[in-house]
Protein backbone atom coordinates (compact mmCIF):
# COMPACT_ATOMS: atom_id res chain seq x y z
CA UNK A 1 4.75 -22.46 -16.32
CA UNK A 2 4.07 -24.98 -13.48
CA UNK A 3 4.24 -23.60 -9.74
CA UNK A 4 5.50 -27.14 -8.75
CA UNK A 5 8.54 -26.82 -11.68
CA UNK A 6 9.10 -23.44 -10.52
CA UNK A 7 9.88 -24.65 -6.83
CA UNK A 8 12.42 -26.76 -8.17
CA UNK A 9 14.09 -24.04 -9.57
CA UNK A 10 13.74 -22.59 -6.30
CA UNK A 11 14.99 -25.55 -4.42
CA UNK A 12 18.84 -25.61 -6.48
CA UNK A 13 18.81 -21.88 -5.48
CA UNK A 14 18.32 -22.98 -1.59
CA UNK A 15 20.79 -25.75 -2.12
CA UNK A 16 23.53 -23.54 -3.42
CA UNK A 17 23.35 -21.12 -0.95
CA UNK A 18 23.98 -23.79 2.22
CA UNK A 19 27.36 -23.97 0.28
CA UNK A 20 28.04 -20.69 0.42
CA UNK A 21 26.06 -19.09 3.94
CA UNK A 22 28.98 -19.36 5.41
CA UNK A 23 30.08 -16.11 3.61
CA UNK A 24 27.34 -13.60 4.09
CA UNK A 25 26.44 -14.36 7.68
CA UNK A 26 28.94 -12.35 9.10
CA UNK A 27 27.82 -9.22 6.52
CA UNK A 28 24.46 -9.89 7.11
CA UNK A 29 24.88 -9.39 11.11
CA UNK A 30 28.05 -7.04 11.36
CA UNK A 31 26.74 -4.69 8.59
CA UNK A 32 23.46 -3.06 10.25
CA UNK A 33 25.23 -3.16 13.79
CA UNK A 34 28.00 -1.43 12.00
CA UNK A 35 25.54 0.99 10.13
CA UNK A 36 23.16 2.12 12.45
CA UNK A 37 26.05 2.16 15.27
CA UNK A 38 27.58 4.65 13.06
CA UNK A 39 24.88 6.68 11.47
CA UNK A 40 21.99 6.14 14.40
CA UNK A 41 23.96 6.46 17.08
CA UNK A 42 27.18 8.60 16.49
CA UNK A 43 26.15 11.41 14.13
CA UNK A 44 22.48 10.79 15.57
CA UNK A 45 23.96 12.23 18.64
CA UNK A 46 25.22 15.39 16.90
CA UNK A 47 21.86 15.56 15.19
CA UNK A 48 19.79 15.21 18.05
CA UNK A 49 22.00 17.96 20.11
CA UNK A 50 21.60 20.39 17.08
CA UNK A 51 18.37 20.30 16.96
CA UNK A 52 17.92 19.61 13.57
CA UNK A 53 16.27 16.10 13.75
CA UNK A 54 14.02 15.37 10.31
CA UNK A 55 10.27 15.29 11.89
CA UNK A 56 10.82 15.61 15.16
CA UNK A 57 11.71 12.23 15.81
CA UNK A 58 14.74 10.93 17.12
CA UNK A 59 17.57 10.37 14.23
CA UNK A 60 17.97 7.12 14.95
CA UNK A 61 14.33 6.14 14.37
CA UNK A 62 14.58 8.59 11.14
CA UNK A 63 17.30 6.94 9.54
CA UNK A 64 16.94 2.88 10.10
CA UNK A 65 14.42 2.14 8.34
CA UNK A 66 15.76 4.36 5.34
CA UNK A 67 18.84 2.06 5.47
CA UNK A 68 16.37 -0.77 5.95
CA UNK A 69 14.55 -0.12 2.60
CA UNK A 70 18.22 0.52 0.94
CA UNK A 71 19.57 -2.82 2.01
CA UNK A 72 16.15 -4.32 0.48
CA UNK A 73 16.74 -2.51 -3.08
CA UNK A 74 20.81 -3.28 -2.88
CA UNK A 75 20.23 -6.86 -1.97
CA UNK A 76 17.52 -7.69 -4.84
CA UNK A 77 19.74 -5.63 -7.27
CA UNK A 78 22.95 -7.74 -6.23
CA UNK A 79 20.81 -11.06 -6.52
CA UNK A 80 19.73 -10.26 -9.49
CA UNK A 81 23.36 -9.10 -11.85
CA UNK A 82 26.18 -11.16 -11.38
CA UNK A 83 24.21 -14.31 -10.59
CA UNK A 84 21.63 -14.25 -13.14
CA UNK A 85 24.77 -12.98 -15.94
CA UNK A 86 26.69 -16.04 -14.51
CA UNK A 87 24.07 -18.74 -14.64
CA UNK A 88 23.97 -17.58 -18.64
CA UNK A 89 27.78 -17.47 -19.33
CA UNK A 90 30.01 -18.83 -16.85
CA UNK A 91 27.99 -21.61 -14.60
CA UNK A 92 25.34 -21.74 -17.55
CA UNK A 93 23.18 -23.56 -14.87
CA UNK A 94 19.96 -21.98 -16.87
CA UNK A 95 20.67 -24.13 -20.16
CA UNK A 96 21.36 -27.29 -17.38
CA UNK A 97 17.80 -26.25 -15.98
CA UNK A 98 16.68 -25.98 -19.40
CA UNK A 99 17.80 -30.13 -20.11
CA UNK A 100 15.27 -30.74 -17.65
CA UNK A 101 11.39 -30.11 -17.89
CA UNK A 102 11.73 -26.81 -16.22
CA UNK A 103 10.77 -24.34 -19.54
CA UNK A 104 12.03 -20.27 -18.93
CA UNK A 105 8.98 -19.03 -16.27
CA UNK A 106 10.12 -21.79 -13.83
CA UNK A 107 13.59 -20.44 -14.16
CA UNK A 108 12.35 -16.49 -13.56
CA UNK A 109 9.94 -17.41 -11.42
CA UNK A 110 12.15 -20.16 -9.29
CA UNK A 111 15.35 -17.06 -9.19
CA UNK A 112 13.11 -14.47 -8.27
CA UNK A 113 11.60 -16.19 -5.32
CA UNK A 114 15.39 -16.77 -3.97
CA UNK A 115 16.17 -13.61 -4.44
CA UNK A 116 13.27 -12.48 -2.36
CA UNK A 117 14.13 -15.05 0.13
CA UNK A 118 17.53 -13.29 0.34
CA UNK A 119 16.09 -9.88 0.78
CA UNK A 120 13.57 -11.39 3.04
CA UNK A 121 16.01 -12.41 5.40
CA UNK A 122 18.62 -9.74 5.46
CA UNK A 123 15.75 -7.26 6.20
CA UNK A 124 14.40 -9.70 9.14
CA UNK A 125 18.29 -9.56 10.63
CA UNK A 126 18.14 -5.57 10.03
CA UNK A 127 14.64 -5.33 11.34
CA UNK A 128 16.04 -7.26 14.70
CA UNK A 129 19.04 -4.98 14.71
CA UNK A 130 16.93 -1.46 14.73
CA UNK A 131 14.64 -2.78 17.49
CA UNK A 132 17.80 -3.78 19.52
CA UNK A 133 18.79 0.02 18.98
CA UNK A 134 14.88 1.15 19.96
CA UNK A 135 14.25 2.42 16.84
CA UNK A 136 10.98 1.06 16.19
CA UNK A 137 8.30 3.17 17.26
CA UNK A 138 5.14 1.09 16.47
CA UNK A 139 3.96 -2.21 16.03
CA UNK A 140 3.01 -1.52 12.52
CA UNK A 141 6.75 -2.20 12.11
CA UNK A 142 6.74 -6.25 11.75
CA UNK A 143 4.63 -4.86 8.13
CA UNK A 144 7.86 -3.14 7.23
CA UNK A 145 9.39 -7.08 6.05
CA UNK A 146 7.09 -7.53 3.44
CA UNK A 147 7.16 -4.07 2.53
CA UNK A 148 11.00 -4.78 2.13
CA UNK A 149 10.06 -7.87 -0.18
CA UNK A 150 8.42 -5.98 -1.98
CA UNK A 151 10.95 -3.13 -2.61
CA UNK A 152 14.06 -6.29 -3.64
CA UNK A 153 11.81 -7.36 -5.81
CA UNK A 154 11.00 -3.93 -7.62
CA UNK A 155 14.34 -3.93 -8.14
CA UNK A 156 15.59 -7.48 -8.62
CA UNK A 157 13.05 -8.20 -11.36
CA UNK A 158 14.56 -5.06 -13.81
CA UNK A 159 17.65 -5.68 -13.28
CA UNK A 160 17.44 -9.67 -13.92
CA UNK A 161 15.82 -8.38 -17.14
CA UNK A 162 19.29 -6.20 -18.00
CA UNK A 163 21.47 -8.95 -16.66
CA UNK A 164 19.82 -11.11 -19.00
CA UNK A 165 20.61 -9.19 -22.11
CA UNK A 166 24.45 -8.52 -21.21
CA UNK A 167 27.81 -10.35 -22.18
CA UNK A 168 30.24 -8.60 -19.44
CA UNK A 169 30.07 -7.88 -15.86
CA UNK A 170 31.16 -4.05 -16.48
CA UNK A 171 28.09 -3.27 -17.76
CA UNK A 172 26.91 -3.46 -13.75
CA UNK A 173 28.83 -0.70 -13.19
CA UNK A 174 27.22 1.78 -14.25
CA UNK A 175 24.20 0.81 -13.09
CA UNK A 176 25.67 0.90 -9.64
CA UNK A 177 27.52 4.41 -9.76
CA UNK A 178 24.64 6.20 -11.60
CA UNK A 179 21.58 4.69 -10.36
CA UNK A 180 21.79 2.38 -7.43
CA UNK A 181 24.38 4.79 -5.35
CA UNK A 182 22.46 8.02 -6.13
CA UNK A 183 19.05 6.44 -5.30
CA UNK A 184 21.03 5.44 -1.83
CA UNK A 185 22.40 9.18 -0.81
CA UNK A 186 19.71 11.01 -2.36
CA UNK A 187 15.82 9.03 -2.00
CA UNK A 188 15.24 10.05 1.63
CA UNK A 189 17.26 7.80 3.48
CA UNK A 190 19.73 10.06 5.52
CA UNK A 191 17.37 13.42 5.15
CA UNK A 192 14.38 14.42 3.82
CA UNK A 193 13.85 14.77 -0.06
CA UNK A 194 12.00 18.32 0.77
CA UNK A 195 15.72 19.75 1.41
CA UNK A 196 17.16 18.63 -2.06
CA UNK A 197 16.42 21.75 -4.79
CA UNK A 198 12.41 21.37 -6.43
CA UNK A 199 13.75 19.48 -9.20
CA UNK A 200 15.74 16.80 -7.77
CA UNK A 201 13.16 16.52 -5.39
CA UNK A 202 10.86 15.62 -7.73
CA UNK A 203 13.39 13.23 -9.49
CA UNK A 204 13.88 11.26 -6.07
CA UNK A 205 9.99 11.04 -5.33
CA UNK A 206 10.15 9.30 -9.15
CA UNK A 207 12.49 6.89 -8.00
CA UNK A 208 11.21 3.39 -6.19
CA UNK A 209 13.47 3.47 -3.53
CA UNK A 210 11.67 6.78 -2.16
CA UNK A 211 8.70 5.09 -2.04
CA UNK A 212 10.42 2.20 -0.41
CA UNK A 213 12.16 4.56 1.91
CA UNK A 214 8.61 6.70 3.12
CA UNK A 215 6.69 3.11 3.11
CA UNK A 216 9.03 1.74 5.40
CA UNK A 217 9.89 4.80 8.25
CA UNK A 218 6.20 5.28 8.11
CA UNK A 219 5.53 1.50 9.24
CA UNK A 220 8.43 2.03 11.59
CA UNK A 221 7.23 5.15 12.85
CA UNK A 222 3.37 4.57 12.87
CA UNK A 223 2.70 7.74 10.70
CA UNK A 224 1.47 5.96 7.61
CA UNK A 225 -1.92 6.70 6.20
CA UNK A 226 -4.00 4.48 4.21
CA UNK A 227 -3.76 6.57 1.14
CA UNK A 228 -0.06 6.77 1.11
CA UNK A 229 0.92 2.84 1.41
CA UNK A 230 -1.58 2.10 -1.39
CA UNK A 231 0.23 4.11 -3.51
CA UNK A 232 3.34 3.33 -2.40
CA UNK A 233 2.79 -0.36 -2.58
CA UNK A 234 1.14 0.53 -5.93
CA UNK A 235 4.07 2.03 -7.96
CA UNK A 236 6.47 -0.85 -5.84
CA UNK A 237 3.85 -3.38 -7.10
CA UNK A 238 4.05 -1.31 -11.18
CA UNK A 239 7.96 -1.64 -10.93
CA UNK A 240 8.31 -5.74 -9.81
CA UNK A 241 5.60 -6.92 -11.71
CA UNK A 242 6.59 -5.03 -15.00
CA UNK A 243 10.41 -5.95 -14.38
CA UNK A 244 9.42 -10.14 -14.29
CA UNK A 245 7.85 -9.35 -16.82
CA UNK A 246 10.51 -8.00 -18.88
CA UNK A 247 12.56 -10.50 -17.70
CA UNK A 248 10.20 -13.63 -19.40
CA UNK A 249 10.56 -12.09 -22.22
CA UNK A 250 14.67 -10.88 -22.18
CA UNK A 251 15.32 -14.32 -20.38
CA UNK A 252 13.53 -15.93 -23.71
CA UNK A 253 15.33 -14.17 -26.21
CA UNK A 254 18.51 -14.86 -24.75
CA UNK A 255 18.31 -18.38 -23.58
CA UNK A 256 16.22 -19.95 -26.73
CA UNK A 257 18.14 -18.07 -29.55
């Protein structure tokens, strides 16, 4: 694999998207004025009055940079299904890519730098948005990007690896109901895991997006110890690097067969 082949890959990536930025500007700004509006500042009023706020802390400040670290994992998991299925069987733009000298780790490597790009940039715009709303509590919080970087790409890189192997769309779909979804309501974003029952708590606390979630609010928040960002960033780190991985070697199978 060649860095400088790789970039290229990149570089049709960028290309293709100034075609199409038109269509997820307005998501990519409404959205987390939409979201936190709703969530941080309407029910966070009914939270705050109640009395039940998780930790102490204002629900607004609780809650954003939950949905921060879910817009990371749903971003690198959108990235990475129907684009990656559709540059196989409907664009095929990885067997044009392959006509050239690019070989199959400049493709994975090229796709998965976009697709951190994207994440990279709809967590800046969220990031923006929550410290509009004053929900950043420390400066530790401009460390909470590459944290969500890091979270797109724990996810982008398994699930380019499935999208790889797959013939239809549908098979997305369960992915999305069962796992994505679930890992959305129930990995600490809106509440703390320590309410769900002992064994689902221990399920979400498997789960990256947890660890993405109680990375992130403690960067926000300026609570996070040493000790608990190195293994956070450690089992992110386990899950991105083991998923490009996977996806060299599913990428392979399928495109050289």
């Amino acid at each position: 694999m060649s860095y400088a082949l790789a970039l290229r890959s990149y570089e049709f990536w960028l290309a293709f998207y100034k075609r199409t930025w038109r269509g997820s500007l307005a998501t990519s700004i409404v959205n987390p004025v939409f979201y936190l509006g709703a969530l941080g500042v309407g029910l966070g009023t009914l939270v705050n009055r109640a009395g039940t706020t998780p930790g102490g802390v204002d629900y607004l400040a609780f809650v954003a940079p939950g949905v921060l670290a879910a817009t990371a994992m749903q971003v690198g998991t959108t990235e990475a299904s129907w684009p990656v299925l559709g540059s196989i069987r409907w664009t095929r733009v990885y067997y044009a890519m392959l006509a050239t000298p690019l070989g199959i780790g400049d493709i994975v490597v090229g796709h998965q730098l976009w697709m951190a790009t994207r994440v990279a940039t709809s967590s800046a715009v969220y990031l923006a948005v929550i410290a509009a709303f004053g929900g950043i509590q420390s400066p530790l919080a401009v460390l909470a990007l590459p944290a969500c970087v890091l979270i797109g790409v724990a996810f982008a890189g398994p699930m380019a690896a499935y999208a790889a192997t797959r013939e239809r769309d549908g098979a997305f779909v369960p992915v999305m109901r069962f796992g994505i979804v679930p890992m959305f309501l129930f990995s600490g974003t809106f509440f703390p895991i320590s309410r769900l029952p002992v064994v689902l708590e221990w399920v979400a606390r498997a789960t990256p997006l947890w660890h993405g979630v109680d990375l992130c609010r403690g960067l926000t928040l300026g609570t996070i110890t040493w000790s608990s960002a190195v293994v956070h960033v450690a089992y992110l780190l386990v899950w991105a690097v083991g998923g490009v991985a996977l996806a060299f070697s599913t990428y392979r199978r399928r495109l050289l067969k």
